[in-house]
Protein backbone atom coordinates (compact mmCIF):
# COMPACT_ATOMS: atom_id res chain seq x y z
CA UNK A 1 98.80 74.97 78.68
CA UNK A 2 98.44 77.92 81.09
CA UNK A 3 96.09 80.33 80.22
CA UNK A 4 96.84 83.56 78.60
CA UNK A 5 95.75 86.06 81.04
CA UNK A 6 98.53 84.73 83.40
CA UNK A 7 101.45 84.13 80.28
CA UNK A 8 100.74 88.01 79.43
CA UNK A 9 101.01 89.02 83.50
CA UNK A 10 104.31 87.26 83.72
CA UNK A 11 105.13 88.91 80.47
CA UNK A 12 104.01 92.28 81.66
CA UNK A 13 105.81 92.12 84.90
CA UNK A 14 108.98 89.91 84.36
CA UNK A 15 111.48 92.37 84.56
CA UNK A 16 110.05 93.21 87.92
CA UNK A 17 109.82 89.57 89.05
CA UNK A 18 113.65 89.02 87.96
CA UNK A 19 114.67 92.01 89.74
CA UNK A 20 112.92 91.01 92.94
CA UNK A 21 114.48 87.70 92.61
CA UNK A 22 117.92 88.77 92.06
CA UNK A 23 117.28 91.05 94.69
CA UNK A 24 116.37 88.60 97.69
CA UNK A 25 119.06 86.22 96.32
CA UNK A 26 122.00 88.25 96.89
CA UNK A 27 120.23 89.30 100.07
CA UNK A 28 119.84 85.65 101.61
CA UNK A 29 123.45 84.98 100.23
CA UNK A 30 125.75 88.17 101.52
CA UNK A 31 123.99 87.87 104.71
CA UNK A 32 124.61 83.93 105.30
CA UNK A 33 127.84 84.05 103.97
CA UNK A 34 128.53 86.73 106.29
CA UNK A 35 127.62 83.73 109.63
CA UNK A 36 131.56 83.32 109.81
CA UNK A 37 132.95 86.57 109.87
CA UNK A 38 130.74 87.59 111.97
CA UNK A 39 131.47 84.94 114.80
CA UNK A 40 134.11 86.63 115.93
CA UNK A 41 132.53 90.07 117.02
CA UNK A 42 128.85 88.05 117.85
CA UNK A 43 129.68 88.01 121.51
CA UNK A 44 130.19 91.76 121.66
CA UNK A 45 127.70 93.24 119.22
CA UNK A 46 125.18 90.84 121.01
CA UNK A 47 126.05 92.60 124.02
CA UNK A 48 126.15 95.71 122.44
CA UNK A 49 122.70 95.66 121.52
CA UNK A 50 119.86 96.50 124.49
CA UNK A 51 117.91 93.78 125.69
CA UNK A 52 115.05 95.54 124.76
CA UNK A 53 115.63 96.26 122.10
CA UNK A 54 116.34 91.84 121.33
CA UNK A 55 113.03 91.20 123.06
CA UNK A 56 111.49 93.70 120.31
CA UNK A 57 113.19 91.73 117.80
CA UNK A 58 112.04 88.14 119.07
CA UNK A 59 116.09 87.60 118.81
CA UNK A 60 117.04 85.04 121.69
CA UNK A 61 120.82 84.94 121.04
CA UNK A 62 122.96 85.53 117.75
CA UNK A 63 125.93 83.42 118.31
CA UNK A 64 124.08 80.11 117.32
CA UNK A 65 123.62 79.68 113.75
CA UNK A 66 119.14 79.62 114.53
CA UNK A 67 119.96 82.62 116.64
CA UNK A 68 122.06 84.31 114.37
CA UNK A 69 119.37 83.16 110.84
CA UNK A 70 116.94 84.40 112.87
CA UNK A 71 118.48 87.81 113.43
CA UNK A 72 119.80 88.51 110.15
CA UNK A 73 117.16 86.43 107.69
CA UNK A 74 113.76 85.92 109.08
CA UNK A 75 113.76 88.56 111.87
CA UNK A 76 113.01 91.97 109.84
CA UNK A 77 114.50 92.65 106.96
CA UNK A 78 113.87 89.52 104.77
CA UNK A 79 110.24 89.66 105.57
CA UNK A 80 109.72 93.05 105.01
CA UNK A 81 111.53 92.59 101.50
CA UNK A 82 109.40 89.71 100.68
CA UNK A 83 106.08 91.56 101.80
CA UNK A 84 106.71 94.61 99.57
CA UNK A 85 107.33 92.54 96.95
CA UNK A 86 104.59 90.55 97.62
CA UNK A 87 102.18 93.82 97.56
CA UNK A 88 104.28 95.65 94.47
CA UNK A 89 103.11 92.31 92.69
CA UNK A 90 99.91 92.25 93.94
CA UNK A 91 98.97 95.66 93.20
CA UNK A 92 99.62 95.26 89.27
CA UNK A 93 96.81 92.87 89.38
CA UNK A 94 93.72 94.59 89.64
CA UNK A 95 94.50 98.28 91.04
CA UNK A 96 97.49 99.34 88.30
CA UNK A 97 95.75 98.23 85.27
CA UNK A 98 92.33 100.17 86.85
CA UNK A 99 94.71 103.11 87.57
CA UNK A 100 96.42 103.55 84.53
CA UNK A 101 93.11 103.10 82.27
CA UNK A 102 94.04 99.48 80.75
CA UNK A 103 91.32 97.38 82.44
CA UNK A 104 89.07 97.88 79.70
CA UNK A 105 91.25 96.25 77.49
CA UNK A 106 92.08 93.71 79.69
CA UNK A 107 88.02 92.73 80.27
CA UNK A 108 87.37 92.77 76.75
CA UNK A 109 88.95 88.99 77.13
CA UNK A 110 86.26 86.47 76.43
CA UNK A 111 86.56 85.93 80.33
CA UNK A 112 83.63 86.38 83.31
CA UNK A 113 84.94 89.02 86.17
CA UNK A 114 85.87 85.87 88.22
CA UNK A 115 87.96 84.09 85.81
CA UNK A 116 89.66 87.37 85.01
CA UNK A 117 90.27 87.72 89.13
CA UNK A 118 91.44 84.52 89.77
CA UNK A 119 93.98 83.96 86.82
CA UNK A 120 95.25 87.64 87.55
CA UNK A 121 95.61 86.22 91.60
CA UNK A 122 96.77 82.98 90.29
CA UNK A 123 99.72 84.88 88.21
CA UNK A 124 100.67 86.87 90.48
CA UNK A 125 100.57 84.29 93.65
CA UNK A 126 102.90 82.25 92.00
CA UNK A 127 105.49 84.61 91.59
CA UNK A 128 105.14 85.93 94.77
CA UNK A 129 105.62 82.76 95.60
CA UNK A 130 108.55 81.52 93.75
CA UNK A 131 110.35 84.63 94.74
CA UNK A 132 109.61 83.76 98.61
CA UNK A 133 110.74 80.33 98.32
CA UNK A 134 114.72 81.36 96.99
CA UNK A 135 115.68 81.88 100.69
CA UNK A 136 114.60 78.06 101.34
CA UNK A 137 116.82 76.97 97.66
CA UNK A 138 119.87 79.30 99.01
CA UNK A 139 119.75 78.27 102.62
CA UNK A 140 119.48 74.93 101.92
CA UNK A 141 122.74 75.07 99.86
CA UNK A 142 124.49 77.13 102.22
CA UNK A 143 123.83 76.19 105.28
CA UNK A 144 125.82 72.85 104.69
CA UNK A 145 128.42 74.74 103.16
CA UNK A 146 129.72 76.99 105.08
CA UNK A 147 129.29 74.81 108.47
CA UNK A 148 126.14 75.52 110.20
CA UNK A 149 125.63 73.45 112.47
CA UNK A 150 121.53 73.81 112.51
CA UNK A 151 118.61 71.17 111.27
CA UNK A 152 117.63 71.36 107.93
CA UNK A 153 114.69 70.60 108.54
CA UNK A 154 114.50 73.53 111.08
CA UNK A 155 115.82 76.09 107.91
CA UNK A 156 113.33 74.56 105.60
CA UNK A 157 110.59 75.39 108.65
CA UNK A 158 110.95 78.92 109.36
CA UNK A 159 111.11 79.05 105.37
CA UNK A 160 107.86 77.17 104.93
CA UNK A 161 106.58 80.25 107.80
CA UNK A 162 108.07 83.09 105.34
CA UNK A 163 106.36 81.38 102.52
CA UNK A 164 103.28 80.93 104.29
CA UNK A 165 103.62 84.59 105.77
CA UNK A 166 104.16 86.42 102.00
CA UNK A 167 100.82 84.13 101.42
CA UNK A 168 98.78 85.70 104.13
CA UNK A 169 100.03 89.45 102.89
CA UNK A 170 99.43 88.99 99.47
CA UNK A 171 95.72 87.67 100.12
CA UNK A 172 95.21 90.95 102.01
CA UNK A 173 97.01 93.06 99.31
CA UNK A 174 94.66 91.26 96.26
CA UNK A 175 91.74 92.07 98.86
CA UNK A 176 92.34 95.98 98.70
CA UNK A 177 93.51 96.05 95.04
CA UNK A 178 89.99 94.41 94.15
CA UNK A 179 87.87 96.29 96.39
CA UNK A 180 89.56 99.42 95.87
CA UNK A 181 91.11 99.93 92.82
CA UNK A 182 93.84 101.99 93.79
CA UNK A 183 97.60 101.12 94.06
CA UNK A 184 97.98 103.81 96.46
CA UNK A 185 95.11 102.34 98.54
CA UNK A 186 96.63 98.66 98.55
CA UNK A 187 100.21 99.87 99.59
CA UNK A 188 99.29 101.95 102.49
CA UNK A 189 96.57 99.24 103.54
CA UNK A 190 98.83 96.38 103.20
CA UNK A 191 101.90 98.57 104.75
CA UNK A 192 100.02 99.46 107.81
CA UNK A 193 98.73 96.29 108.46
CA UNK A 194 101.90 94.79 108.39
CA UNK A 195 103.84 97.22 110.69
CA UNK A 196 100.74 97.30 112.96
CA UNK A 197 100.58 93.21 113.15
CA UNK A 198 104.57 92.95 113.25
CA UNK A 199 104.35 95.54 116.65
CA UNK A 200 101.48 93.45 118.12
CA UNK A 201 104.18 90.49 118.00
CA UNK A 202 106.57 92.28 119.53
CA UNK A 203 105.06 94.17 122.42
CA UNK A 204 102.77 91.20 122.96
CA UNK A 205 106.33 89.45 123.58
CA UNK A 206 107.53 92.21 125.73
CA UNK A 207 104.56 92.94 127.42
CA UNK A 208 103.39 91.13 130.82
CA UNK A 209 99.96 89.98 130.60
CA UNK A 210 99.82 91.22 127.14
CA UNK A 211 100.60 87.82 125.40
CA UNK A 212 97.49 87.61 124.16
CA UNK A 213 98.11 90.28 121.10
CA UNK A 214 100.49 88.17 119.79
CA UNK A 215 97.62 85.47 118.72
CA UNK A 216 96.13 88.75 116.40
CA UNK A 217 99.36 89.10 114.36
CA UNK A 218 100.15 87.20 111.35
CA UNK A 219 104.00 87.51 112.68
CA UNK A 220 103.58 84.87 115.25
CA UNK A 221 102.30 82.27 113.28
CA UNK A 222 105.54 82.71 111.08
CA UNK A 223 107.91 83.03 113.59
CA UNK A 224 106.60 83.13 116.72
CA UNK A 225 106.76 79.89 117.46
CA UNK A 226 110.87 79.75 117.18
CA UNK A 227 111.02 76.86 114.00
CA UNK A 228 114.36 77.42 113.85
CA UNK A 229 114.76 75.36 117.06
CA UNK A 230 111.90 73.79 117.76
CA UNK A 231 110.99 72.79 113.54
CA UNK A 232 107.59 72.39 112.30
CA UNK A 233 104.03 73.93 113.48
CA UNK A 234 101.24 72.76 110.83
CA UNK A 235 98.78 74.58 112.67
CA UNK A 236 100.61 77.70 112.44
CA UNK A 237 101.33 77.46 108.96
CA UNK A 238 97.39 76.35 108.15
CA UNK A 239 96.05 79.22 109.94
CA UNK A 240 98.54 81.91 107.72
CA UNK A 241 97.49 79.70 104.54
CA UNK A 242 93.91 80.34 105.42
CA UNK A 243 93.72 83.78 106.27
CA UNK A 244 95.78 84.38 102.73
CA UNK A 245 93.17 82.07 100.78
CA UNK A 246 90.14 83.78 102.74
CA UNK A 247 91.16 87.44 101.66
CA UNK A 248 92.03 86.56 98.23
CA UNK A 249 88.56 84.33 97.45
CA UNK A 250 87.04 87.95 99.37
CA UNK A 251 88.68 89.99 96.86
CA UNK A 252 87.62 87.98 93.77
CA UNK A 253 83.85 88.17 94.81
CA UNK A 254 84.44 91.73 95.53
CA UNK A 255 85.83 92.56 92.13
CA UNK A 256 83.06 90.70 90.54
CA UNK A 257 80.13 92.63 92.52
CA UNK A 258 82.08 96.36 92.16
CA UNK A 259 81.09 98.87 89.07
CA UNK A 260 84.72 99.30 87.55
CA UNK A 261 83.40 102.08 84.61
CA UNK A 262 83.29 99.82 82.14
């Protein structure tokens, strides 16, 4: 039996998980189904596009089906939908609740700090989750389906690195919601450490002698190390798990030592 603290958070914040997973369904979907149309203009919106401006991107070609996932699914947008759902999840844990005056009902379960932290955490990680994982479920049926011609295995990969990406995020978000108490504080935290990591991975790309920034960003574990061609990277993947696992174990320790007025 799961405990109540985490059946009342997925209570409390089901209509936002279902919209969120609706959300990045359709998203993964339209844009995959979209692989064949858009073969036949590839070749000159490819070359329409700067090289620049592809470099920035970490986008090596987008006439192959990897080149063209890569581009459309794992490049920007579908991480940055997955993060800021990741941190609009995390933030109802600890700083909405502190916000909004409710945490004093919320303590007054029969609960230490800790416990309280980590099944709040453990609620919301798993939705965060289960929402990041749908592009793996809806890649892995239509890949086959509409002829991409690209490794499974590869797909299921880069997924794994989305998944393991959200993770990392999420940590960070729990981090700042616990030490903080503010939602405010946990979205612009979380927000500029994302855009700040994602440029270090792309001018550290772009850069000469400037490689090394890419080893600082989160966004090169994920993708950085091209899964959609070249498959798996458990280090990569181990590192992003940590870093996620660190911050939130940080965050639960901080809420526990931090005067919350009650």
């Amino acid at each position: 039996m799961l405990p109540a603290l985490v059946r009342k958070t997925w209570r409390d914040d089901r209509r936002a998980m279902l919209g969120w997973a609706v959300g990045v369904t359709v998203f993964t979907a339209v844009y995959t189904g979209f692989y064949r149309s858009f073969q036949g203009a590839a070749e000159l919106k490819q070359q329409a596009l700067p090289k620049g401006m592809l470099d920035f991107l970490g986008i090596a070609d987008m006439l192959s089906p990897a080149g063209y996932l890569q581009a459309t699914v794992f490049s920007l947008i579908g991480p940055l939908l997955l993060l800021m759902c990741a941190v609009t999840l995390t933030a109802r844990t600890i700083a909405r609740p502190e916000e909004d005056g409710g945490m004093e009902l919320l303590l007054a379960n029969p609960l230490s700090r800790r416990s309280f932290a980590r099944q709040r955490l453990a609620a919301a990680g798993v939705a965060v989750l289960a929402v990041a994982a749908i592009p793996w479920a809806v890649l892995m049926a239509l890949v086959p389906a509409i002829g991409m011609h690209i490794s499974l295995s590869n797909v299921a990969a880069a997924c794994a690195g989305l998944v393991a990406l959200v993770w990392c995020f999420t940590g960070v978000a729990f981090l700042v919601g616990a030490a903080t108490g503010n939602r405010g504080t946990v979205l612009a935290v979380t927000g500029v450490a994302a855009v700040a990591t994602y440029m270090l991975n792309a001018l550290g790309g772009m850069l000469g002698g400037w490689h090394w920034l890419r080893w600082l960003s989160p966004f090169h574990y994920f993708i950085g190390t091209d899964p959609l061609h070249t498959g798996w990277h458990p280090i990569q993947l181990l590192a992003l798990a940590v870093v996620g696992t660190g911050t939130a174990a940080a965050g639960i320790i901080m809420f526990d030592r931090r005067d919350v007025g009650v």
